[in-house]
Protein backbone atom coordinates (compact mmCIF):
# COMPACT_ATOMS: atom_id res chain seq x y z
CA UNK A 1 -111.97 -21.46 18.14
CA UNK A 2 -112.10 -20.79 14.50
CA UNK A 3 -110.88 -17.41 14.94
CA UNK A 4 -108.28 -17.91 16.99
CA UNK A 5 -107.08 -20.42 14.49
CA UNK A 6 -107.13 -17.91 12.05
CA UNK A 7 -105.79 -15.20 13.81
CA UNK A 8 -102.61 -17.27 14.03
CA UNK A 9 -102.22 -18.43 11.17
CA UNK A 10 -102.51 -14.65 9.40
CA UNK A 11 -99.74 -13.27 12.64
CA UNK A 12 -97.66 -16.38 11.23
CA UNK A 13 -97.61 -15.33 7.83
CA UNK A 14 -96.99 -11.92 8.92
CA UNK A 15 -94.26 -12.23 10.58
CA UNK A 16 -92.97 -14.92 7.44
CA UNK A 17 -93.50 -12.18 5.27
CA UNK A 18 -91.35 -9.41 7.90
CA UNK A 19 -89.14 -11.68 8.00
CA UNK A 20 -88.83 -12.14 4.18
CA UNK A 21 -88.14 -8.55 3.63
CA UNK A 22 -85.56 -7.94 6.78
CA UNK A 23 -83.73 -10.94 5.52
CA UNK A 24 -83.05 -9.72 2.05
CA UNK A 25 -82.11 -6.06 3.67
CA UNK A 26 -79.84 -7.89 5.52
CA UNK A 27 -78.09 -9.71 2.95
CA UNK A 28 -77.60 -6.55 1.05
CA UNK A 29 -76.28 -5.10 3.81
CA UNK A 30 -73.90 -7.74 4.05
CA UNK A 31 -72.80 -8.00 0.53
CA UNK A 32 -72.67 -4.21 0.49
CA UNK A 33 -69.98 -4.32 3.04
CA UNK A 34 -68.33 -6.93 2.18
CA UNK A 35 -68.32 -5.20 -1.90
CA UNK A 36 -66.68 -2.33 0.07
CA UNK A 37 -64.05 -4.19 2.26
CA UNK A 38 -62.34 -5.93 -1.18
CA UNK A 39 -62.45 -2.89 -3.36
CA UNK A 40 -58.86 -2.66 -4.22
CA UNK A 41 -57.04 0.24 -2.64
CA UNK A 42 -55.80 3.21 -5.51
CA UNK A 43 -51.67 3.54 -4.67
CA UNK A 44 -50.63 7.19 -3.49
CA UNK A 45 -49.49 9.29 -6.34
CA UNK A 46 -46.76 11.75 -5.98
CA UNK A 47 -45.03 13.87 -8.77
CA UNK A 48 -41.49 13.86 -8.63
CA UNK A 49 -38.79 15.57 -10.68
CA UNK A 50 -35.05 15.40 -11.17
CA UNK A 51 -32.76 18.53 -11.63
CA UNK A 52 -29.07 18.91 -12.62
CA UNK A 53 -30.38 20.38 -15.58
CA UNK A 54 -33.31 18.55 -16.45
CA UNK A 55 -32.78 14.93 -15.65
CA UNK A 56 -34.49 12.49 -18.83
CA UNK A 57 -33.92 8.75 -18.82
CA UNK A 58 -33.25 8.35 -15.29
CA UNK A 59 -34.46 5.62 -13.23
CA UNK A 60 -36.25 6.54 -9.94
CA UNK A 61 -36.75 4.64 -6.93
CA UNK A 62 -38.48 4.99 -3.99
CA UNK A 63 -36.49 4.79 -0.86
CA UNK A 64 -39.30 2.19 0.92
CA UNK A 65 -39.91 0.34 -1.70
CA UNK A 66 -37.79 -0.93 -4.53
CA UNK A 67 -40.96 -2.42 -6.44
CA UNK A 68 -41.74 1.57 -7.46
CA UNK A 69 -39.84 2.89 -9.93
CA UNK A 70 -39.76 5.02 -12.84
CA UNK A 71 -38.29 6.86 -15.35
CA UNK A 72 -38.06 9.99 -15.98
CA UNK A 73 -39.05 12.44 -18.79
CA UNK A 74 -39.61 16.09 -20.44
CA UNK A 75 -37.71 18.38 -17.74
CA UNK A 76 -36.90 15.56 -15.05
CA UNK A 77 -40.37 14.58 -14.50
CA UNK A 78 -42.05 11.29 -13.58
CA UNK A 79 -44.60 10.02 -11.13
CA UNK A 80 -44.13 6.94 -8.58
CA UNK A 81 -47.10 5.61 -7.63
CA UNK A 82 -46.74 4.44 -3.85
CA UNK A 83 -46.38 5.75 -0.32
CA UNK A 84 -42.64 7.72 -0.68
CA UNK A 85 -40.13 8.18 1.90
CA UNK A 86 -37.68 9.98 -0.48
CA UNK A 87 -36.34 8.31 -3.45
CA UNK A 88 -32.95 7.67 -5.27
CA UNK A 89 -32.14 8.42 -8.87
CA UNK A 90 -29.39 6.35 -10.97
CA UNK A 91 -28.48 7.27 -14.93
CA UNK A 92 -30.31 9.29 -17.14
CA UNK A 93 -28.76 12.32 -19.41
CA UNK A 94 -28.63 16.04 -18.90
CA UNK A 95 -31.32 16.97 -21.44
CA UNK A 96 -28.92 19.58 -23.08
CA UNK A 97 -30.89 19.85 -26.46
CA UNK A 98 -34.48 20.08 -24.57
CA UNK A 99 -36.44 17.53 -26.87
CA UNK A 100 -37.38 15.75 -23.85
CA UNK A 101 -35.09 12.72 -24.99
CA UNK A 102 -31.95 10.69 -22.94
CA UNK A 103 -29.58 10.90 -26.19
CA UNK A 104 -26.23 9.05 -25.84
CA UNK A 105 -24.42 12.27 -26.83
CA UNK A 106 -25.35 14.51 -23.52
CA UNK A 107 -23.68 14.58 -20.68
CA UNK A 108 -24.75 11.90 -18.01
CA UNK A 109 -26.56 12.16 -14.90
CA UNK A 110 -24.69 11.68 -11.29
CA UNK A 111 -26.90 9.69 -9.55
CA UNK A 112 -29.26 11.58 -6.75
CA UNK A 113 -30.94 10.72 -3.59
CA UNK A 114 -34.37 12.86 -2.29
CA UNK A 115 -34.86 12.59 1.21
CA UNK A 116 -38.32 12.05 2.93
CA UNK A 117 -40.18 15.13 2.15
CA UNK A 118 -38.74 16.44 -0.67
CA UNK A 119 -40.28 15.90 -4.17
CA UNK A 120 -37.29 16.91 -6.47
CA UNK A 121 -33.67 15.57 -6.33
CA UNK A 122 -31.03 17.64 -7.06
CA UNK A 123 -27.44 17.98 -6.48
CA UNK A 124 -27.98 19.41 -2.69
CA UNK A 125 -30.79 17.13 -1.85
CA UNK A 126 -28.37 14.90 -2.03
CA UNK A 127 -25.74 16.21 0.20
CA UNK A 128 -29.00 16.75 2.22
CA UNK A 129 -29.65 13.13 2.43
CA UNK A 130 -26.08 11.86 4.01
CA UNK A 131 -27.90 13.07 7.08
CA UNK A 132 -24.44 15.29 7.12
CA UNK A 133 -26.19 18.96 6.37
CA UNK A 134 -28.46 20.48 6.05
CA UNK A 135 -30.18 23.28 3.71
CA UNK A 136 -29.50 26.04 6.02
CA UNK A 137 -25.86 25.25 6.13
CA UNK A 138 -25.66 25.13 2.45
CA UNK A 139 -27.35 28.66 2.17
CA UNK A 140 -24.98 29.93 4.96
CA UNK A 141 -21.97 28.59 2.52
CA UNK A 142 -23.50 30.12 -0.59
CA UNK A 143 -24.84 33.07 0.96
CA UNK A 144 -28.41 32.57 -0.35
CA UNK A 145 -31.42 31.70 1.18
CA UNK A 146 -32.85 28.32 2.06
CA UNK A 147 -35.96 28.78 -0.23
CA UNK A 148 -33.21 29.64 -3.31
CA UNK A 149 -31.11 26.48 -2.37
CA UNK A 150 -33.87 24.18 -3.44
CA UNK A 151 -35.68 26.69 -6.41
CA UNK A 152 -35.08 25.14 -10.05
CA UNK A 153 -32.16 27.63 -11.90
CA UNK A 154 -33.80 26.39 -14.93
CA UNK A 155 -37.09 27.55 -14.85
CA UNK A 156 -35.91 31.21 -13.18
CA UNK A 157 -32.96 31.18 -15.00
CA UNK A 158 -30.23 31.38 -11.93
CA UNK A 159 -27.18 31.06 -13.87
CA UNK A 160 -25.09 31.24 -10.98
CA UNK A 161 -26.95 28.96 -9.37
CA UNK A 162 -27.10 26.42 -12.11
CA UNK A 163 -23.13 26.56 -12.09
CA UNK A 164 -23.36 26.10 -8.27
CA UNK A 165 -25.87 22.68 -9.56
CA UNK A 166 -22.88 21.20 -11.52
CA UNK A 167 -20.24 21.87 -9.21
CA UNK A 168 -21.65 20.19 -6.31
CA UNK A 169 -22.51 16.82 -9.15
CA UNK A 170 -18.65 17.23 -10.07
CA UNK A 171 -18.12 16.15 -6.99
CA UNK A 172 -20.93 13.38 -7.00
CA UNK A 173 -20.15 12.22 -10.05
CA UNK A 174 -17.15 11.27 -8.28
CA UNK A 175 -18.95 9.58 -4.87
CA UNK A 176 -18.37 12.50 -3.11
CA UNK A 177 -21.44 13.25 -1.47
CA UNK A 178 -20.22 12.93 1.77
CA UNK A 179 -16.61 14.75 1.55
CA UNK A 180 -18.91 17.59 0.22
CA UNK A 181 -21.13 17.24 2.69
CA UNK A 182 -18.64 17.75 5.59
CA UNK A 183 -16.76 20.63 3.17
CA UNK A 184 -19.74 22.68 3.39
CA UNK A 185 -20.60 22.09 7.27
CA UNK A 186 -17.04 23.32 7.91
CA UNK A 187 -17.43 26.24 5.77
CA UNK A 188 -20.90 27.26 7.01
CA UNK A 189 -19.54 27.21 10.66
CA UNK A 190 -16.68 29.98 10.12
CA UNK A 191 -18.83 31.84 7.53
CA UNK A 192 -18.96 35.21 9.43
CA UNK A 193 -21.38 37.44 7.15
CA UNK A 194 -23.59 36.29 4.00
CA UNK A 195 -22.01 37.56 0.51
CA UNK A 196 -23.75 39.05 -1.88
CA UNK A 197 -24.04 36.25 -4.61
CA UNK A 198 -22.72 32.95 -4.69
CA UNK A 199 -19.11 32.40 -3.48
CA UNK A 200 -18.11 30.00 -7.27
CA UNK A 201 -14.34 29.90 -5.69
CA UNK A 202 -15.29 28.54 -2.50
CA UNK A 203 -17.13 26.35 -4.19
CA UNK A 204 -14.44 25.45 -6.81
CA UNK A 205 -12.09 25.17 -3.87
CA UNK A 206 -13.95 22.64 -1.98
CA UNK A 207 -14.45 19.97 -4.99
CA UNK A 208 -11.12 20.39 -5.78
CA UNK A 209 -10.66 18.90 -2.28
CA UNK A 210 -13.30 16.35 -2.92
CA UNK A 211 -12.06 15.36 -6.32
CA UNK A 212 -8.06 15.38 -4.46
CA UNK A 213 -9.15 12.04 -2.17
CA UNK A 214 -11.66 10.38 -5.13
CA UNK A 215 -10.09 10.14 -8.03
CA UNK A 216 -7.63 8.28 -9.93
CA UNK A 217 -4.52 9.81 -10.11
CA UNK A 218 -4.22 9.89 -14.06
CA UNK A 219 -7.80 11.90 -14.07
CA UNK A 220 -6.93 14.47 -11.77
CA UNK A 221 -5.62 17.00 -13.85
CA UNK A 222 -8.64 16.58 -16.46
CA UNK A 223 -11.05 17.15 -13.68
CA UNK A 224 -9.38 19.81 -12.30
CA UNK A 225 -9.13 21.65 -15.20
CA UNK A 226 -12.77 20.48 -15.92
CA UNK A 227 -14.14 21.98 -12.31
CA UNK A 228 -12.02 25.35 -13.18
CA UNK A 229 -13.31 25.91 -16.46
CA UNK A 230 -17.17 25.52 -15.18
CA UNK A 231 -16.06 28.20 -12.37
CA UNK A 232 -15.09 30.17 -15.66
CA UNK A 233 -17.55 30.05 -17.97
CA UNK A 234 -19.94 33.02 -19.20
CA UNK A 235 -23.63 32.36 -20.23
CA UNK A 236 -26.76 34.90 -20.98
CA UNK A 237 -28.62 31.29 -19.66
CA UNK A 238 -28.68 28.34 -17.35
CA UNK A 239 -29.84 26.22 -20.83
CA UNK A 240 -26.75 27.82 -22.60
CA UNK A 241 -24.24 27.11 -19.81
CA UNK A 242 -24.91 23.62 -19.69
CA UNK A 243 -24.75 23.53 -23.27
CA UNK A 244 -20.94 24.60 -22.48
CA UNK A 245 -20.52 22.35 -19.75
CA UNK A 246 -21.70 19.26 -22.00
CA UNK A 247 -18.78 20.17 -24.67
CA UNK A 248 -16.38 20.96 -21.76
CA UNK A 249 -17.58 17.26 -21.04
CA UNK A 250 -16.86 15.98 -24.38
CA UNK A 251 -13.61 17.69 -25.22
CA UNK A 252 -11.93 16.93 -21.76
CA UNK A 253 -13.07 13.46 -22.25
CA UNK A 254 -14.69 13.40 -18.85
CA UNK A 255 -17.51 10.73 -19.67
CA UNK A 256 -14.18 8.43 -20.35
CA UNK A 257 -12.62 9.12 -17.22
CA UNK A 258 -16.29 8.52 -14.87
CA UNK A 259 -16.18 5.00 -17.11
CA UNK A 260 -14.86 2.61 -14.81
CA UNK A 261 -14.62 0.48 -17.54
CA UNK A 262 -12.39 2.79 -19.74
CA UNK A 263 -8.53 2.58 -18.29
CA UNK A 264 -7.18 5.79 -20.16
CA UNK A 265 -3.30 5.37 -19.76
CA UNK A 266 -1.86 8.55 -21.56
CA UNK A 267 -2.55 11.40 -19.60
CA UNK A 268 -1.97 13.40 -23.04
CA UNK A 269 -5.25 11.46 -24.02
CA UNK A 270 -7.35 13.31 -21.36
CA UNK A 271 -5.57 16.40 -21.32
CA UNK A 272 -4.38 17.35 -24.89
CA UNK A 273 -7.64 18.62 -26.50
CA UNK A 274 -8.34 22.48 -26.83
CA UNK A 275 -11.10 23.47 -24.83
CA UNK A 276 -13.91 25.85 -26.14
CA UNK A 277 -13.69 29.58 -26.28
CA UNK A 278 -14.73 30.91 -22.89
């Protein structure tokens, strides 16, 4: 009787003592999980830039999600931390001088729109993103590929292509992403054999149709004789020929006449001043 007294008593404490060590397992178990369930969750990460010339001071926005932003820096770049589905860019200055800085004196920015999938806005991303055209049809129109259409001309030093850049953000400096838009999808469809470099007068032509229904009446002759005289200039660089374009900017008063604010009303005020040596 004694023993089987004491045979139950040590199984009881055995199984007390099992049970001791399972239940502190468990509980780390638990807390283990539960440590791992409300570890916060890092943001996705995605490296953007901003071209039309290098973009600085520019605020970017993702399309989903107006709580990320940035701004951008040295040669257009920035990073948005969230899950993008394309992203819109408003202001910032055409880093003319390269010192990485949005000074008051350079030429401003059009704003820009990146479609999903694309991590650099630029003037034909743009036209891209009216939904309107697409890359193919712009390197029908210019008679380049689609892999050139959305290269950098800075860093390869396209000059033609970097004048191609500012002509198409003429015309969206002016809202006209969607007149240009439907410009090039009628030119792409009766373009008959790819030229050799990029047609400037077709382009030329086709803001000057854009710029016809967009703006004011007393800036037309200022922007048309700004949109000419980029479809003129020489450069030995894509840095130097927006160095041109920013004085063409300056002299022609251009920055006045995209001011809604400004109201120039002597035509001589816009037109009258000399323009560099071309």
């Amino acid at each position: 009787m004694q023993k089987k007294r004491l045979l139950i008593t040590m199984s009881a404490a055995a199984v007390l003592t099992f049970s001791g060590c399972g239940g502190g397992s468990d509980d780390s178990a638990i807390n283990s999980t539960t440590d791992t369930q409300t570890a916060p969750v890092e943001a996705a990460s995605t490296d953007i830039q901003v071209i039309d010339g290098y973009v600085v001071g520019a605020t970017v926005t993702a399309l989903n999600d107006s709580t990320c932003s940035s701004i951008t820096q040295t040669e257009g770049h920035t990073t948005l931390q969230c899950e993008l589905e394309g992203f819109k860019t408003v202001g910032g200055k055409i880093d003319v001088n390269q010192n990485g800085i949005a000074d008051v004196t350079e030429p401003t920015a059009p704003n820009m729109v990146a479609p999903a999938g694309y991590s650099v806005a630029t003037p034909f991303t743009t036209l891209i993103a009216t939904g309107k055209v697409t890359t193919e049809q712009i390197a029908t129109t210019l008679g380049i590929s689609a892999e050139e259409v959305m290269s950098d001309p800075y860093s390869t030093n396209n000059i033609d292509l970097a004048k191609a850049y500012n002509l198409v953000a003429a015309a969206l400096l002016i809202d006209g992403a969607d007149l240009m838009a439907d410009k090039i999808v009628e030119a792409s469809a009766t373009q008959t054999m790819s030229p050799s470099a990029i047609d400037i007068d077709l382009l030329t032509s086709m803001v000057k149709d854009v710029l016809a229904t967009s703006v004011a009446v007393e800036y037309i002759s200022a922007y048309s004789l700004y949109i000419d005289s980029i479809a003129a200039l020489e450069a030995n660089s894509s840095a130097e020929l927006d160095q041109s374009i920013a004085e063409l900017r300056d002299n022609l008063e251009i920055e006045k006449a995209l001011d809604s604010s400004d109201t120039v009303t002597d035509q001589e005020n816009i037109t009258g001043t000399l323009l560099p040596a071309l």
